[in-house]
Each structure stands twice: as C-alpha cells, then as structure tokens.
Protein backbone atom coordinates (compact mmCIF):
# COMPACT_ATOMS: atom_id res chain seq x y z
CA UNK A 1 134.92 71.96 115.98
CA UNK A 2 134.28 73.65 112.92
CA UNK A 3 131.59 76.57 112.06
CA UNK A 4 129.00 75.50 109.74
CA UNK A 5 129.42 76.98 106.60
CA UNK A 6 127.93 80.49 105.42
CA UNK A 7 124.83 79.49 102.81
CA UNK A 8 125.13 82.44 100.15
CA UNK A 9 121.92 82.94 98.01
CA UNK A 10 123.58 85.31 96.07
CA UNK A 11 125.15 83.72 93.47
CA UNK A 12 124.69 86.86 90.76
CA UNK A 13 125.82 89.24 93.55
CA UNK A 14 123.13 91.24 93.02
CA UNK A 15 122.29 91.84 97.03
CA UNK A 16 125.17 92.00 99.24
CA UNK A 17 126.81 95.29 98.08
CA UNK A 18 123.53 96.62 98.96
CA UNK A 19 123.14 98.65 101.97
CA UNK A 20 120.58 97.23 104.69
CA UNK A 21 118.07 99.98 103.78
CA UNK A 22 118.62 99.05 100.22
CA UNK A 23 117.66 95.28 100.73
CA UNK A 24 114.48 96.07 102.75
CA UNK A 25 113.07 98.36 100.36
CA UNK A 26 113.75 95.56 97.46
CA UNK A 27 112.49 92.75 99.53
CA UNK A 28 109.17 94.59 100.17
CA UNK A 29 108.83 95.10 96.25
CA UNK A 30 108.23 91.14 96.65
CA UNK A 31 104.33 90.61 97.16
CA UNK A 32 105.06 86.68 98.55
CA UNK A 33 107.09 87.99 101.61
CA UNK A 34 104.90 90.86 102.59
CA UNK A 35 101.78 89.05 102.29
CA UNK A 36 103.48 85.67 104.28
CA UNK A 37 104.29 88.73 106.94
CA UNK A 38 100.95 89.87 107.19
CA UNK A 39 99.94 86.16 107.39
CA UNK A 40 102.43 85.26 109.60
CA UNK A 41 101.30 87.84 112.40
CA UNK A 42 97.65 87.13 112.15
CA UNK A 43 98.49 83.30 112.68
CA UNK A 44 99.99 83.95 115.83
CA UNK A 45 97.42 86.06 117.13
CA UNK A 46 95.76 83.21 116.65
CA UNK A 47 97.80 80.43 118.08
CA UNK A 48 98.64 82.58 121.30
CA UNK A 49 94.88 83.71 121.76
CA UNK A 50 93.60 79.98 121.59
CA UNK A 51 96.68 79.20 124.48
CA UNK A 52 95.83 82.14 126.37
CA UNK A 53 92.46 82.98 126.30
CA UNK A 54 90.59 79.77 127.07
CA UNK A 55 91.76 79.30 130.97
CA UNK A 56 89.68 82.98 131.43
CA UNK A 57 87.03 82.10 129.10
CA UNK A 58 87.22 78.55 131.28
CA UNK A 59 86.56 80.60 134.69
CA UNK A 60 84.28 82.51 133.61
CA UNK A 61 82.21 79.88 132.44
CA UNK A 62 82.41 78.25 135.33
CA UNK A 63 85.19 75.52 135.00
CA UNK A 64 86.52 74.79 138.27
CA UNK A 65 86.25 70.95 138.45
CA UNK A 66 86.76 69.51 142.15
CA UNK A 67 90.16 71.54 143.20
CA UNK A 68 88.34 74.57 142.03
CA UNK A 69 90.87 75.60 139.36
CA UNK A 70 90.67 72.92 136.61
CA UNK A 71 90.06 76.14 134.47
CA UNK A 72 93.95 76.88 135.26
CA UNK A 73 94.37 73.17 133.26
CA UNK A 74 92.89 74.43 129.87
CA UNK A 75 95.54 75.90 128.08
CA UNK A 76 97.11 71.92 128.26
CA UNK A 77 93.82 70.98 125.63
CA UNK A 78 94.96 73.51 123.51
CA UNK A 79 98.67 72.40 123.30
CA UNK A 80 97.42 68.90 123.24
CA UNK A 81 95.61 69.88 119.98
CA UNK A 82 98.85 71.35 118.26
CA UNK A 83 100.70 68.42 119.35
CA UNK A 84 98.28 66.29 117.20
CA UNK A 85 98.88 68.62 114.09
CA UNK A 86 102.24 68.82 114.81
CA UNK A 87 102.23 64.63 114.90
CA UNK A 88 100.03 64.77 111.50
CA UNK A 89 101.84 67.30 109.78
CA UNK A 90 105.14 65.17 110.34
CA UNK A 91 102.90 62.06 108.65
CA UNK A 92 101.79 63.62 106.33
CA UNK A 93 103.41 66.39 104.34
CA UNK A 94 104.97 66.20 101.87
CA UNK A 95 104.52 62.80 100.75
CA UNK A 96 100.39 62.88 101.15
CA UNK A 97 100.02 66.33 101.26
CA UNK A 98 101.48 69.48 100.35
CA UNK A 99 102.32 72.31 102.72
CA UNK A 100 99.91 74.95 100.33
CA UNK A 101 97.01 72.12 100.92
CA UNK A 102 97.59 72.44 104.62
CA UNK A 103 97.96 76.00 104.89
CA UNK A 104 94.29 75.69 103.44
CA UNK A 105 92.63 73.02 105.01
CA UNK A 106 94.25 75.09 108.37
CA UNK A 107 92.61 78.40 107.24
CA UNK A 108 89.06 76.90 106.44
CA UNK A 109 89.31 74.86 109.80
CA UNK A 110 90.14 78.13 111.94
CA UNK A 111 87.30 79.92 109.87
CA UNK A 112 84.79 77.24 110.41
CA UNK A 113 85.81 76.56 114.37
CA UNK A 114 85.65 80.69 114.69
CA UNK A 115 82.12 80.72 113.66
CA UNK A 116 81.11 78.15 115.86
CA UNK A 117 82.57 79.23 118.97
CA UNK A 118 80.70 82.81 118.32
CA UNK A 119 77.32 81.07 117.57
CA UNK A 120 77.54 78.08 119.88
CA UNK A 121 75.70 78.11 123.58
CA UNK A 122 78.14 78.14 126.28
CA UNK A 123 75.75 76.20 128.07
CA UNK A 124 76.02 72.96 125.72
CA UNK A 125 78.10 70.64 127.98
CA UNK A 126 80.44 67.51 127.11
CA UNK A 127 81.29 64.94 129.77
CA UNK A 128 84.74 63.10 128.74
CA UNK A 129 85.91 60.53 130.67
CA UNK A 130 87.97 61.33 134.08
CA UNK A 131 87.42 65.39 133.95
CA UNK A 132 84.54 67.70 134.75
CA UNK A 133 81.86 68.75 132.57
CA UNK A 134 83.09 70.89 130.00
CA UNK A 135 81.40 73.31 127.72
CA UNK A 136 81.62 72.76 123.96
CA UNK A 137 82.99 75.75 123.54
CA UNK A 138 85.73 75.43 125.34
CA UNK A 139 85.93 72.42 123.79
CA UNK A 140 86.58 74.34 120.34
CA UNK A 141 88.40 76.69 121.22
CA UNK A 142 91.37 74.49 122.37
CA UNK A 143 90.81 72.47 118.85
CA UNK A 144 91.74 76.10 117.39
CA UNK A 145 95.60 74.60 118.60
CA UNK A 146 94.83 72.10 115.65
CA UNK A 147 94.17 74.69 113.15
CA UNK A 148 97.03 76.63 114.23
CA UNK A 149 99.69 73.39 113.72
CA UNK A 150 100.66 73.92 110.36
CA UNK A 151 101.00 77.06 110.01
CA UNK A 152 104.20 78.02 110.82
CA UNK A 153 105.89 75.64 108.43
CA UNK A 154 103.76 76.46 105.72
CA UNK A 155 103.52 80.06 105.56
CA UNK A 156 107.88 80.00 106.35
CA UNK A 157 108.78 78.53 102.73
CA UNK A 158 105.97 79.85 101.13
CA UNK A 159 106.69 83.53 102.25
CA UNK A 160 110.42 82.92 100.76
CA UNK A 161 109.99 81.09 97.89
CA UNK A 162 112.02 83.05 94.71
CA UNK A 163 113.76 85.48 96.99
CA UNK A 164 116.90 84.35 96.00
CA UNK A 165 119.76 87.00 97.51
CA UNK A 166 116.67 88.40 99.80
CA UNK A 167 116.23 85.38 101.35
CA UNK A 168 118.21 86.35 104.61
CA UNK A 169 116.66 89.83 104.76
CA UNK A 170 113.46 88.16 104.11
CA UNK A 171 113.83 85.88 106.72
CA UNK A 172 114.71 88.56 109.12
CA UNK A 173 111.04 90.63 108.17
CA UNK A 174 109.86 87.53 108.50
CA UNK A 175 110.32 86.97 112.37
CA UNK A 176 108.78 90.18 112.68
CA UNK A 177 105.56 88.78 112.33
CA UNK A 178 105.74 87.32 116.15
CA UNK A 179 104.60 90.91 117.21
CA UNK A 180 101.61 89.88 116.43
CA UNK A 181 101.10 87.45 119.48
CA UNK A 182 101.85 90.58 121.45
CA UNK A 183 99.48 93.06 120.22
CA UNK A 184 96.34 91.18 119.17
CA UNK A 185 95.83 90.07 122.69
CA UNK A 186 95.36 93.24 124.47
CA UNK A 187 92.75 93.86 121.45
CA UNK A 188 91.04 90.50 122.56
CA UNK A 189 90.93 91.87 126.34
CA UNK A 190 89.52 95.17 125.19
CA UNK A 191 87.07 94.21 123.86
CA UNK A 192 86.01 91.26 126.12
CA UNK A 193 86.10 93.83 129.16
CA UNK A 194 83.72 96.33 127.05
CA UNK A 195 81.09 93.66 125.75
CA UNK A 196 81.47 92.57 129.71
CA UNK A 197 81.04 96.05 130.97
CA UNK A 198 78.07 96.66 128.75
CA UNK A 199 76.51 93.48 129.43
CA UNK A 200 76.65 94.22 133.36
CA UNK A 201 75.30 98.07 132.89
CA UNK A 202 72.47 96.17 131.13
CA UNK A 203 71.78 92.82 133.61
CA UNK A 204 72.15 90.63 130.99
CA UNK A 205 75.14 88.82 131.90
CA UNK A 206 73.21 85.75 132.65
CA UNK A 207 71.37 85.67 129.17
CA UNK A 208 73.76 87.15 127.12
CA UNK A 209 77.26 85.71 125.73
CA UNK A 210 80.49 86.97 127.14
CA UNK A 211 83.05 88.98 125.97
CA UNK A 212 85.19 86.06 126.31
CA UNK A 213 82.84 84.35 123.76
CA UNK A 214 82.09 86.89 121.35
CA UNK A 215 85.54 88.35 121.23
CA UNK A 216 86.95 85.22 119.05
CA UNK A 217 85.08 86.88 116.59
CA UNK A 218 88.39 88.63 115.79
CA UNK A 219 90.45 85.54 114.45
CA UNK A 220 88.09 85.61 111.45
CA UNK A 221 90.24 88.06 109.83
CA UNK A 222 93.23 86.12 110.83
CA UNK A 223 92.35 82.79 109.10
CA UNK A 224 90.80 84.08 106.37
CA UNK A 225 93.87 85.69 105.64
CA UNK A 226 95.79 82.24 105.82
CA UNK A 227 93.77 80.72 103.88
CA UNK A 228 93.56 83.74 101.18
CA UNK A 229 97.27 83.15 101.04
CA UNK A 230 97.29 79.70 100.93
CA UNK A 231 95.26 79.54 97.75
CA UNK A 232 96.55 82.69 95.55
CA UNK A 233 98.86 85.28 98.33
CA UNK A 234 101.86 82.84 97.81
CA UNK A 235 101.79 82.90 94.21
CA UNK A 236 102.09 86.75 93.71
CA UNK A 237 105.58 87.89 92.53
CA UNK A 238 104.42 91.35 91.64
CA UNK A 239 102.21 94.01 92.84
C-alpha cells in the first residue's frame, strides 16, 4: 500500500520556510480563522452542554419514569436530535442549501430555543407515546442537538476559506476550539450550584426556577456568535 499523497497549499512558497511561530502569528492576522475559532469553541459548549446537562436538569425535575432513572435516558433525545440534522444536512446542503444559510438558520434556532428554555415553566408537561411525562423543557433542550448539527461542517470551511499556505496551520488552531466543551461546562455547574444554593438559603426552590434552568442562559452568547459569523464573521479578510 501506498501513502496518500502530501496536499501542498503552497504553491507560491510563501509559508513553509516559515518557522512555526512565524505561521501562527500570520494566520492570526486572518480575521475568518480567528473569528471561526472563537465560533468554533462556543458551538461546542453548546453541543456538549445540551448532551450533558439535560440528564441532571432531567432529575432534578423529577424524571424518573417507572425504573426510576429514565432521567439517565435523556442525553439519547439529544443525540437523536443531531442525528436528524445530521440526516438533513446530508439532504440538503449544498444542492438546496448552502452551508452559510445553515450556519444561520442553526444560530437563530439555538437563540430562539435558548430563550425559551429560560422563560418556559418546567412544570408544562408533554406525554409522547410509550415514555413518561416529560417537561417541555426538557423537551427543548434536547432539540438544542438540532441546532447544534450543522455546525461543525459549516463553521470548518468557512473558518479556512482564502488561507491558502495557512491552511494546515489554520486547521491545527482550528481544533483548538474543542477546549471549549471542556471549560464552559464547569461554568454551567457554577453557576447552577449558586442560583441552587441561593434559592435554598431563600425557600424558594419550589417556586422558583433552577439553576439547571436558568443557567442555559449562557449559550446565548454562543449562538449569537454563530450566527454573527454566519452572516458577516466569515467574510472578514482584514481587521
């Protein structure tokens, strides 16, 4: 067998007789790639915050089902939801729709579904056929996993569109982005233990929301963001 060939993006030779330092500090001077960074690690706070977060939001709202764990179950509704992005995104793009149109309608979608989940009563039940009641909320938070489909494959090309000889340096900045489905979690159980903590200290626990509830409040920035670089962040080739 063979090794795949080497793709060089170089053709002017402009990059590789660059040292590594060198080729960061240009590839940073290129607005698309350090915006589709920044994107790129708020989208996964997103996607692994709408995996992880909605078993614990699911117990404590009560979601045990007959086994008394069905909460344990919920993280399934979520990847059930990406599944069906992933199925539409294969459908769809790029013959009906573009992968900047997607990044979009993702970003709006994860706004909207944000707002609701904040605002929304967890006591607002849905009964869907052959599983126990469920509370809407829970409801949207795993339809977050549809929000979340696209945006991988979007913000990817997008983020290294016109880098030319930086393309390989870009694409290793790039993956640093997944840091952020390691960090903005332990922001998301901060915060949901204080509200908690200061909901007990007051007795309101039974008439006010959660932590768990209230806490989604900080994907906002995060798909605002993709959807700020959906419609102009992409197109920047200067600062």
């Amino acid at each position: 067998m063979s090794p795949l060939p080497e793709i060089d993006l170089d053709e002017d030779g402009n990059v590789t007789h660059l040292s590594i330092f060198k080729q960061i500090r240009n590839a940073f001077r290129r607005p698309q790639l350090v915006l589709g960074v920044i994107t790129l690690m708020l989208y996964l706070s997103a996607e692994v915050l709408a995996g992880d977060s909605i078993g614990a939001f699911g117990k404590q709202l009560g979601v045990y089902g007959s086994e008394g764990n069905f909460y344990l179950k919920l993280t399934s509704f979520t990847m059930s939801a990406m599944v069906v992005g992933y199925i539409l995104g294969i459908t769809l793009i790029p013959k009906y729709v573009s992968q900047v149109t997607a990044l979009k309608a993702s970003g709006i979608l994860g706004v909207i579904l944000v707002l609701v989940i904040v605002w929304i009563s967890p006591k607002i039940m849905i009964q869907l056929p052959g599983i126990p009641n469920l509370p809407a909320v829970i409801l949207l938070v795993a339809l977050l996993g549809l929000a979340n489909a696209l945006c991988w494959p979007a913000i990817w090309p997008m983020a290294l569109e016109d880098l030319g000889g930086y393309t390989k340096i870009g694409s290793a900045i790039l993956i640093m982005g997944i840091i952020g489905g390691a960090v903005f979690p332990l922001f998301y159980g901060l915060i949901t233990e204080n509200i908690n903590a200061l909901n007990s200290a007051a007795g309101t626990q039974e008439v006010s929301k959660s932590g768990n509830q209230i806490a989604y409040l900080m994907l906002l920035p995060s798909y605002l963001m993709i959807l700020f670089y959906a419609v102009k962040g992409h197109k920047y080739r200067r600062w």
